[in-house]
N, C-alpha and C. Protein backbone atom coordinates (compact mmCIF):
# COMPACT_ATOMS: atom_id res chain seq x y z
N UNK A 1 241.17 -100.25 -21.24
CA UNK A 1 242.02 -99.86 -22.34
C UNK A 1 242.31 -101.08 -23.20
N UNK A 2 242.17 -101.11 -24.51
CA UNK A 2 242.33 -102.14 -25.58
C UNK A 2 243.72 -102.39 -25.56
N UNK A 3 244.37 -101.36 -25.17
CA UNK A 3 246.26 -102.01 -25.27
C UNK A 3 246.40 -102.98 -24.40
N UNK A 4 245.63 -103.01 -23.14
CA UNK A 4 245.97 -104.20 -21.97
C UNK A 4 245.95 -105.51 -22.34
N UNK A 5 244.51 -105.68 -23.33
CA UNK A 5 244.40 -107.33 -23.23
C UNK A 5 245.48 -108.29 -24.16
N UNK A 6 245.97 -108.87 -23.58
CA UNK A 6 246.78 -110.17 -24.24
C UNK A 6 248.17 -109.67 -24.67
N UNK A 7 248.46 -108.87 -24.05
CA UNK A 7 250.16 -107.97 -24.40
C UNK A 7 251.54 -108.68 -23.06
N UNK A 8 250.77 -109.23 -22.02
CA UNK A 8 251.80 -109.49 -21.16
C UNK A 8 252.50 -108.15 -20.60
N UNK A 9 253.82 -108.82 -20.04
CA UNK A 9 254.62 -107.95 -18.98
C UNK A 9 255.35 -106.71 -20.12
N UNK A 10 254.85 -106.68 -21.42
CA UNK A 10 255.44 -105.43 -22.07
C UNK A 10 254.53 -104.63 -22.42
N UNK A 11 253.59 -104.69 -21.51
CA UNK A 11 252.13 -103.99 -22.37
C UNK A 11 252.45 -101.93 -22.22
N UNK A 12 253.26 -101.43 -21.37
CA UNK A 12 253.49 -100.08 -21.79
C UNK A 12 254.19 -99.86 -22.34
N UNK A 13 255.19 -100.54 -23.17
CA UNK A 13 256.26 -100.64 -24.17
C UNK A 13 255.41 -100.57 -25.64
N UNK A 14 254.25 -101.46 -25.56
CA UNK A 14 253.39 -102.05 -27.30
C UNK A 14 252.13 -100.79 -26.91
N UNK A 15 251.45 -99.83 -26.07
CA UNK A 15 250.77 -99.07 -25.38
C UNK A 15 251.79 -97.96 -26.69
N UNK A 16 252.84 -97.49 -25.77
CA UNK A 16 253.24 -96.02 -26.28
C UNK A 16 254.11 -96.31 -27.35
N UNK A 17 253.72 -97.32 -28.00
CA UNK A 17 254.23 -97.63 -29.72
C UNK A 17 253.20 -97.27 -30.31
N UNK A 18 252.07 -97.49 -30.25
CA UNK A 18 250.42 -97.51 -30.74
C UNK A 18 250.59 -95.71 -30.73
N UNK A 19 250.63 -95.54 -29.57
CA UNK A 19 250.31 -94.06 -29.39
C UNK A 19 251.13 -92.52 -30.17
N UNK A 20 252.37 -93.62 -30.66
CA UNK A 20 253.08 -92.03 -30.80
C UNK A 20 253.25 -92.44 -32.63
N UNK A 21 253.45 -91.04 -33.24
CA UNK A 21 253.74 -91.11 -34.56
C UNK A 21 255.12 -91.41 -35.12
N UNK A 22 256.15 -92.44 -33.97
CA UNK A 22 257.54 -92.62 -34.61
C UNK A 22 257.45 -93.19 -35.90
N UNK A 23 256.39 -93.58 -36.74
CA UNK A 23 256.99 -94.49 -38.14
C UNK A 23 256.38 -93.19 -38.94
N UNK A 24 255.75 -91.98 -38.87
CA UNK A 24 255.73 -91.14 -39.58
C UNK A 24 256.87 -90.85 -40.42
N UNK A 25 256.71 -90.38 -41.93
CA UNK A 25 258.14 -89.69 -41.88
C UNK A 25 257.68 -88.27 -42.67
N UNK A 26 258.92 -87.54 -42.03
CA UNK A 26 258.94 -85.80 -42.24
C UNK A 26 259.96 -85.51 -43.25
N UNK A 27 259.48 -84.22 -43.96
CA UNK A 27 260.13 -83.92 -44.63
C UNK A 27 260.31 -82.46 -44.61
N UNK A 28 261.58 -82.19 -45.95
CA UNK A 28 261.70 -80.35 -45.05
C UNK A 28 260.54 -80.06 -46.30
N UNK A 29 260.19 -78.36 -45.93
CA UNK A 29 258.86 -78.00 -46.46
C UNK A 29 259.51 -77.18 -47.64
N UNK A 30 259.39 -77.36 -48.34
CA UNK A 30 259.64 -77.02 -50.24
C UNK A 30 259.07 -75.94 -50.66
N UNK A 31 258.22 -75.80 -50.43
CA UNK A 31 256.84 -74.87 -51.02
C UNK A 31 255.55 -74.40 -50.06
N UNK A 32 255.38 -73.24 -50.30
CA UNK A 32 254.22 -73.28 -49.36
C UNK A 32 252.84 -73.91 -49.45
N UNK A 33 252.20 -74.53 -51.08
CA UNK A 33 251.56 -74.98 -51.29
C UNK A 33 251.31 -76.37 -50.39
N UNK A 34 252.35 -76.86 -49.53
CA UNK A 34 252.42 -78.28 -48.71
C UNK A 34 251.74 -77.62 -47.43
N UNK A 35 251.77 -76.36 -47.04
CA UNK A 35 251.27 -76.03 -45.87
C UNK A 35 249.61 -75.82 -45.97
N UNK A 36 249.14 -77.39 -45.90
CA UNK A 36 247.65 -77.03 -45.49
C UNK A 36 247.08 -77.45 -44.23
N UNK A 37 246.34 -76.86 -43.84
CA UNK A 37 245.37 -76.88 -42.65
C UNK A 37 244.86 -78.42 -42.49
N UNK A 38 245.57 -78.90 -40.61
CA UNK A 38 245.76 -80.16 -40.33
C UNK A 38 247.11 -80.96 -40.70
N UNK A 39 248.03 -80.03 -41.43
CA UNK A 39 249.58 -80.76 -41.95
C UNK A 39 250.11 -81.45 -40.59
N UNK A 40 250.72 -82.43 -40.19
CA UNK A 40 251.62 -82.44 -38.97
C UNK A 40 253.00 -81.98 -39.44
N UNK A 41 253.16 -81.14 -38.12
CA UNK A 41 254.43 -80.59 -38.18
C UNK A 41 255.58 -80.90 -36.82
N UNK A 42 257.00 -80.78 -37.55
CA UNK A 42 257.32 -80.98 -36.35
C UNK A 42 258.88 -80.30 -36.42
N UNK A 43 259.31 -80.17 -35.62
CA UNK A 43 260.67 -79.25 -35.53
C UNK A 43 261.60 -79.82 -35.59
N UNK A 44 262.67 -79.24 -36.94
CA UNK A 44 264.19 -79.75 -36.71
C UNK A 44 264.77 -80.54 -35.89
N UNK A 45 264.62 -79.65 -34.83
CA UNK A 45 265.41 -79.55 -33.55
C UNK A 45 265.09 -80.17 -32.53
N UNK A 46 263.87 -80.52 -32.17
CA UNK A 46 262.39 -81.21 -31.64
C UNK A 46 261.61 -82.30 -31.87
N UNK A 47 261.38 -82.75 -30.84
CA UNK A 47 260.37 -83.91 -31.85
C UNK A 47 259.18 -83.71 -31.02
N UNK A 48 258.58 -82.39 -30.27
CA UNK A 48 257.27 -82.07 -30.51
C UNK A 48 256.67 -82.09 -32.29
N UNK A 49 255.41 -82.12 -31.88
CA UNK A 49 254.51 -82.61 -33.14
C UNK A 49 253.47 -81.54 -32.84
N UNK A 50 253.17 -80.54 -33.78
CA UNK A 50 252.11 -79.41 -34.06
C UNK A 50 251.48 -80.17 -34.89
N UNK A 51 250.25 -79.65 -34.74
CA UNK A 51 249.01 -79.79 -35.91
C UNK A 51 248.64 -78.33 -36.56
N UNK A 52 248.53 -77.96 -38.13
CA UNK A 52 249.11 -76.84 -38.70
C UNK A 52 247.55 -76.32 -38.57
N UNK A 53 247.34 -75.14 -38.41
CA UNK A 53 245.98 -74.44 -38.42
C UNK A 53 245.84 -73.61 -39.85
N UNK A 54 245.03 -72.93 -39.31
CA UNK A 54 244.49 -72.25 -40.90
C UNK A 54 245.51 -70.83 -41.19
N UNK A 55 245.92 -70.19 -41.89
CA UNK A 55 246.45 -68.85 -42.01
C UNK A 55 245.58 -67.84 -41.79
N UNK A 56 246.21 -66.90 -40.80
CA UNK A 56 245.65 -66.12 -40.18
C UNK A 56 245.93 -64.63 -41.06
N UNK A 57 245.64 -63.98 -42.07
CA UNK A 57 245.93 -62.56 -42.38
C UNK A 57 246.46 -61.81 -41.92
N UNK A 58 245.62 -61.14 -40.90
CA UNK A 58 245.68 -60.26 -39.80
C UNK A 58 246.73 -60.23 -39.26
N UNK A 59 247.42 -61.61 -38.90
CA UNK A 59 248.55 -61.94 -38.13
C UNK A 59 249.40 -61.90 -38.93
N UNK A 60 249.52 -62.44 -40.24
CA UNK A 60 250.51 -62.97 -41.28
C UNK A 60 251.42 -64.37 -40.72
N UNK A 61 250.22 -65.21 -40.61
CA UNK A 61 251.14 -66.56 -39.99
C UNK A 61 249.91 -67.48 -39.85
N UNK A 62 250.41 -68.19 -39.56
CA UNK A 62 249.82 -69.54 -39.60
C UNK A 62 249.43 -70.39 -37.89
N UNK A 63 248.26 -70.77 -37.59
CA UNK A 63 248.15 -71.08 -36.24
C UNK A 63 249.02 -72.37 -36.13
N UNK A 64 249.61 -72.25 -35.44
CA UNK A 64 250.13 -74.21 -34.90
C UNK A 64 249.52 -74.44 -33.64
N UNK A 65 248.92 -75.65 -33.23
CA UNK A 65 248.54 -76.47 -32.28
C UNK A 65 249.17 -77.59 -31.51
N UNK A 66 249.16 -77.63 -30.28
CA UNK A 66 250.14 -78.50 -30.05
C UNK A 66 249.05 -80.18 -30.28
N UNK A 67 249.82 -81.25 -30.45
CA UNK A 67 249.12 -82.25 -30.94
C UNK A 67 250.15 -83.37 -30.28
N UNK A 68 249.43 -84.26 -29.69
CA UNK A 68 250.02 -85.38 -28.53
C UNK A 68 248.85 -86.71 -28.45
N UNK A 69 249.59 -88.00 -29.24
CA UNK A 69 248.55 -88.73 -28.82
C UNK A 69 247.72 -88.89 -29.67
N UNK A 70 247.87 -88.44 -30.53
CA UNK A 70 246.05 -87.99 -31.57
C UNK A 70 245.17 -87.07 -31.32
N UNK A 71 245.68 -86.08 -30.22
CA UNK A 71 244.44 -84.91 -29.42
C UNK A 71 245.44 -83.86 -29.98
N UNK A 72 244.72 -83.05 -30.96
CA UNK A 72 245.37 -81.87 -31.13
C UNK A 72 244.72 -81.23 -29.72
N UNK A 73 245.32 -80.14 -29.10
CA UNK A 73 245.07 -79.37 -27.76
C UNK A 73 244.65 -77.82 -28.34
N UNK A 74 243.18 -78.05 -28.89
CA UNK A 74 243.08 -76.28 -29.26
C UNK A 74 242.75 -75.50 -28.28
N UNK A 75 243.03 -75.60 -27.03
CA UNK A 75 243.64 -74.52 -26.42
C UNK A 75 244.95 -73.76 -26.06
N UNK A 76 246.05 -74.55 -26.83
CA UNK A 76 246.93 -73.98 -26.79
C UNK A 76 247.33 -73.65 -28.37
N UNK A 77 247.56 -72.68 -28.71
CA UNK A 77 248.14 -72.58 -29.68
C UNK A 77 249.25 -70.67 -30.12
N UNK A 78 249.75 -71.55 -31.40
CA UNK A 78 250.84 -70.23 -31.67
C UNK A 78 250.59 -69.57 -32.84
N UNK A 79 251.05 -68.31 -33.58
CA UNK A 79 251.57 -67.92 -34.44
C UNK A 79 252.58 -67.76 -34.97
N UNK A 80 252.60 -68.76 -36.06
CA UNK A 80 254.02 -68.55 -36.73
C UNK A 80 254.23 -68.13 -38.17
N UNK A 81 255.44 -67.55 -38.77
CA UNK A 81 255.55 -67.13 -39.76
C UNK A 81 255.83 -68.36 -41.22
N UNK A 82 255.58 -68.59 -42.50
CA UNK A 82 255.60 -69.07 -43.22
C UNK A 82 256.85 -69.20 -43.47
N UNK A 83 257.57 -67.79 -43.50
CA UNK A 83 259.09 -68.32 -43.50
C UNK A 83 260.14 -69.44 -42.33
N UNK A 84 259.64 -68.69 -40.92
CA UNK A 84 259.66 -69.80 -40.13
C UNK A 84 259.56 -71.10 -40.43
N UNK A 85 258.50 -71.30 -40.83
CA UNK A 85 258.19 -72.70 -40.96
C UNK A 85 258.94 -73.30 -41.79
N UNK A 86 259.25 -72.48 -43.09
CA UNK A 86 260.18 -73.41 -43.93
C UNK A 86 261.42 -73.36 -43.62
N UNK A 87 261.74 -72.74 -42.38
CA UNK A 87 263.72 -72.76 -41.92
C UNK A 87 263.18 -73.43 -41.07
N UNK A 88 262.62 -73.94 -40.56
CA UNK A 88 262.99 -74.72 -38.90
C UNK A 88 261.68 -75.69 -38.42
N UNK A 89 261.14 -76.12 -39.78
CA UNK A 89 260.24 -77.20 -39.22
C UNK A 89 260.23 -78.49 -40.13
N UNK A 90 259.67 -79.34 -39.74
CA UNK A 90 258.96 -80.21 -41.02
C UNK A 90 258.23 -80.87 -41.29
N UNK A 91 257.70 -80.99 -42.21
CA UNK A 91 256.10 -81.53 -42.43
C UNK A 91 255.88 -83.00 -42.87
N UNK A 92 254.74 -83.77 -42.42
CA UNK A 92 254.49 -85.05 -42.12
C UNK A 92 254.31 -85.44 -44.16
N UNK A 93 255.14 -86.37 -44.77
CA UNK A 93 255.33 -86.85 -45.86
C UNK A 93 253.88 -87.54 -46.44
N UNK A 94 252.81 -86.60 -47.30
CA UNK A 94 251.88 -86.43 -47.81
C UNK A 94 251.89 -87.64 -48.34
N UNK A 95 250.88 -88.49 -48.04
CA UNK A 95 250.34 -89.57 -48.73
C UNK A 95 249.15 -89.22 -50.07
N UNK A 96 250.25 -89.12 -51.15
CA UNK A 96 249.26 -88.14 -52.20
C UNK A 96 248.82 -89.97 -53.09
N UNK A 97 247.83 -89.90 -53.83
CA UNK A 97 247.43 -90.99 -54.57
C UNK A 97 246.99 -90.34 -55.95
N UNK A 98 247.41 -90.71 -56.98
CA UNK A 98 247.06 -90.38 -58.42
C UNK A 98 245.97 -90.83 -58.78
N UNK A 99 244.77 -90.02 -59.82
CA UNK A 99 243.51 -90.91 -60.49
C UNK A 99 243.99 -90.16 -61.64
N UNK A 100 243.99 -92.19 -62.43
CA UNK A 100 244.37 -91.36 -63.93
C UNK A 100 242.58 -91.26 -64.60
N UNK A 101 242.22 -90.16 -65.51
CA UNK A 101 241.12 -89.76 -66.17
C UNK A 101 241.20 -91.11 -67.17
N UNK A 102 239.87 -90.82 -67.36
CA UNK A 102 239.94 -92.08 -68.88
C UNK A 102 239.29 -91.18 -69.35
């Protein structure tokens, strides 16, 4: 493992800093246009972290994945409602970049 070499006696302390998304930042979800496929999401209430799937019709909702580590887990996953999502989740703060036209 690359976290071991040259870290000393704090190496699972600088390990599960690397690993987790604490300097992310979330925001609440505004619009549904922010809900696209791969968004990280994560709960109010929670600090599990979903990875947002595609919208499902059929269902009327949206898949969430659970996501740990950088491994989204697509074998587990949920259906949730759009309204849901905008009362009780929130979404990873879009690194958008502007190109101005000439």
């Amino acid at each position: 493992m690359t976290c071991l070499t040259g870290l000393g006696k704090q190496w699972q302390s600088n390990c599960i800093a690397i690993g987790t998304m604490k300097n992310n930042t979330f925001e609440t979800i505004s619009d549904a246009y922010q809900l696209v496929s791969g968004a990280k999401i994560k709960g109010k209430n929670q600090d599990e972290i979903f990875e947002l799937g595609a919208y499902d019709g059929n269902k009327r909702g949206y898949t969430l994945y659970a996501f740990e580590d950088g491994v989204k887990f697509g074998d587990f996953s949920v259906i949730i409602s759009e309204k849901e999502l905008m009362n009780n989740y929130l979404i990873e703060k879009a690194k958008v970049t502007q190109s101005i036209a000439a």
